[in-house]
Protein backbone atom coordinates (compact mmCIF):
# COMPACT_ATOMS: atom_id res chain seq x y z
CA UNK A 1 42.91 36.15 -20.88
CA UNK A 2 41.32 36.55 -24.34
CA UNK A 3 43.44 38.53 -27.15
CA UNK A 4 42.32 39.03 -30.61
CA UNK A 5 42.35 36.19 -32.61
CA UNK A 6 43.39 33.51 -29.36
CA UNK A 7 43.45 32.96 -25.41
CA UNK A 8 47.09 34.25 -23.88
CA UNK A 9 48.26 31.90 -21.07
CA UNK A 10 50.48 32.86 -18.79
CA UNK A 11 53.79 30.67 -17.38
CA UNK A 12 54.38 31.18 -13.88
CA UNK A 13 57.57 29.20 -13.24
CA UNK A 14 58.92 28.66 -9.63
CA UNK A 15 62.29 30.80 -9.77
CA UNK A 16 59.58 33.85 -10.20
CA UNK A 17 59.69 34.07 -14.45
CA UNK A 18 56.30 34.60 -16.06
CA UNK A 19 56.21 33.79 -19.68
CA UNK A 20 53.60 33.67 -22.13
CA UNK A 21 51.98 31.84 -25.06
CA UNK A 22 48.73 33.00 -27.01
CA UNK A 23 46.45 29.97 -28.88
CA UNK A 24 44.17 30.24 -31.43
CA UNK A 25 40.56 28.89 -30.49
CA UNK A 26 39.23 29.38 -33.86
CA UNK A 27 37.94 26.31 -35.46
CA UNK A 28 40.28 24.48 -37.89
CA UNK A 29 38.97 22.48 -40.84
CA UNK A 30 39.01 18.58 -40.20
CA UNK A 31 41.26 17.92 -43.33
CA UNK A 32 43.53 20.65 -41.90
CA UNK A 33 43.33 19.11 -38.59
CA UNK A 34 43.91 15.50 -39.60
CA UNK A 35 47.29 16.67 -42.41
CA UNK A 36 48.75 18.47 -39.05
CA UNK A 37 48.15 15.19 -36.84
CA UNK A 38 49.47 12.71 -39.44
CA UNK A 39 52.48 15.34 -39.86
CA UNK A 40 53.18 15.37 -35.70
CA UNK A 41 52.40 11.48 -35.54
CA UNK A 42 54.99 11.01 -39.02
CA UNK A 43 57.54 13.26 -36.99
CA UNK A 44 58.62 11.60 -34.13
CA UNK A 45 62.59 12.24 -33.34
CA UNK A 46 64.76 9.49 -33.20
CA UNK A 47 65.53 9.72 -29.70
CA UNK A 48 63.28 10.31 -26.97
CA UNK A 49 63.47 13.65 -24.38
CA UNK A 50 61.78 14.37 -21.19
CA UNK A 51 62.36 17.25 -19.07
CA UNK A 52 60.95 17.98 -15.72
CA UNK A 53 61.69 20.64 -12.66
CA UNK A 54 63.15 18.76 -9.79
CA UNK A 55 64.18 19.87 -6.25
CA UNK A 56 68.22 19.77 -6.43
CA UNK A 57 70.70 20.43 -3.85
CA UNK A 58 68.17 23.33 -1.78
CA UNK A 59 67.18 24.53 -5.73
CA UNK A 60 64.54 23.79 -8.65
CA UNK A 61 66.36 22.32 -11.44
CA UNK A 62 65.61 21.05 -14.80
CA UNK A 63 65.99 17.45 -15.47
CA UNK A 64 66.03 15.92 -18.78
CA UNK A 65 66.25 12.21 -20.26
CA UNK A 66 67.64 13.11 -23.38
CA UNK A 67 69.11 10.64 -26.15
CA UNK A 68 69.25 7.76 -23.70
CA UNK A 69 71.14 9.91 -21.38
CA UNK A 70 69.97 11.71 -17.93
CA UNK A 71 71.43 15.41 -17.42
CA UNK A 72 70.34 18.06 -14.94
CA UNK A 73 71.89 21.05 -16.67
CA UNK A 74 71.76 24.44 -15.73
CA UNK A 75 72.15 24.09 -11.52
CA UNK A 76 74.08 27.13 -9.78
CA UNK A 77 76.95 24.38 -9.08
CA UNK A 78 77.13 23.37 -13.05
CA UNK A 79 76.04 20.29 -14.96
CA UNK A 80 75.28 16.85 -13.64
CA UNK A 81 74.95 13.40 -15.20
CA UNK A 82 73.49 10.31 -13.73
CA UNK A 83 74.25 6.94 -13.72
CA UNK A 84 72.27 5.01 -16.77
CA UNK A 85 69.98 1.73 -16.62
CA UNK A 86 71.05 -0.45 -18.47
CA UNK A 87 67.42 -2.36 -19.37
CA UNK A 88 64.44 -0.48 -20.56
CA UNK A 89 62.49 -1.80 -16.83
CA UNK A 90 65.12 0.25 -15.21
CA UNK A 91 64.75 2.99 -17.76
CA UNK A 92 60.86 3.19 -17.10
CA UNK A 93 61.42 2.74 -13.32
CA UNK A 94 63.89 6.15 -13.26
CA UNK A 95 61.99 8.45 -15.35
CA UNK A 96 58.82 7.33 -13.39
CA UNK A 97 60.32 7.72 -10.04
CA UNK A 98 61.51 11.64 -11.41
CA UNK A 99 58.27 12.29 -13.50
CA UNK A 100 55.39 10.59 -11.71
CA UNK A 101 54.14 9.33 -15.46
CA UNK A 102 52.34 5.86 -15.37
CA UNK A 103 54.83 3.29 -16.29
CA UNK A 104 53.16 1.14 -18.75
CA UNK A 105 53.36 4.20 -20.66
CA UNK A 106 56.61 4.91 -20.36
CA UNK A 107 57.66 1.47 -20.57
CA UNK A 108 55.88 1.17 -23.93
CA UNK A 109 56.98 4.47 -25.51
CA UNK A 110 60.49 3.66 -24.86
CA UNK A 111 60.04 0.35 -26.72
CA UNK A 112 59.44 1.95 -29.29
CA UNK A 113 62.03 4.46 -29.26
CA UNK A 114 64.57 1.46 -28.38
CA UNK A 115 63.63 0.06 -32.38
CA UNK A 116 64.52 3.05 -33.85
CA UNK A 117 67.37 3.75 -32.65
């Protein structure tokens, strides 16, 4: 729905929440554009995170790969951890069977992660 000054999108999560965000469309300058996309690229965190909502134990649930470590936080029975891979195959075979995201993907991006660490 347009607002002044941006578009307002609205969240509608599964537990029934609605939450919103507003973006500006106005058109930013291409040397503004290209300082905030070399700042984003130049600010990648040392460890990677993924979260995703999961069905849990009759329940949506948030699971996250976090700092080389799986968590599903936040469940009506408390906090769970999983069991970790130990290679970076078994890494990208976990977080695609959760996310659905293509694995040479995820494969590559935690590569790169793993050297920085």
């Amino acid at each position: 729905m347009p607002t002044a000054g941006g578009v307002e999108v609205l969240y509608h999560r599964p537990n029934g929440k609605v939450s919103t965000q507003v973006y500006n469309t106005d058109p930013v300058d291409m040397s503004v554009f290209l300082k905030a996309a070399e700042y984003s690229q130049a600010a990648l965190k040392p460890a990677p995170l993924l979260e995703c909502r999961i069905p849990f134990q009759h329940e949506i649930a948030h699971w996250e790969f976090s700092g080389w470590d799986i968590i599903i936080p936040g469940t009506s029975k408390g906090l769970y951890r999983e069991a970790k891979p130990d290679t970076i195959e078994g890494w990208t075979e976990k977080i695609h069977d959760i996310s659905g995201y293509d694995k040479n993907v995820l494969k590559k991006a935690l590569e790169i992660y793993q050297t920085r660490a």
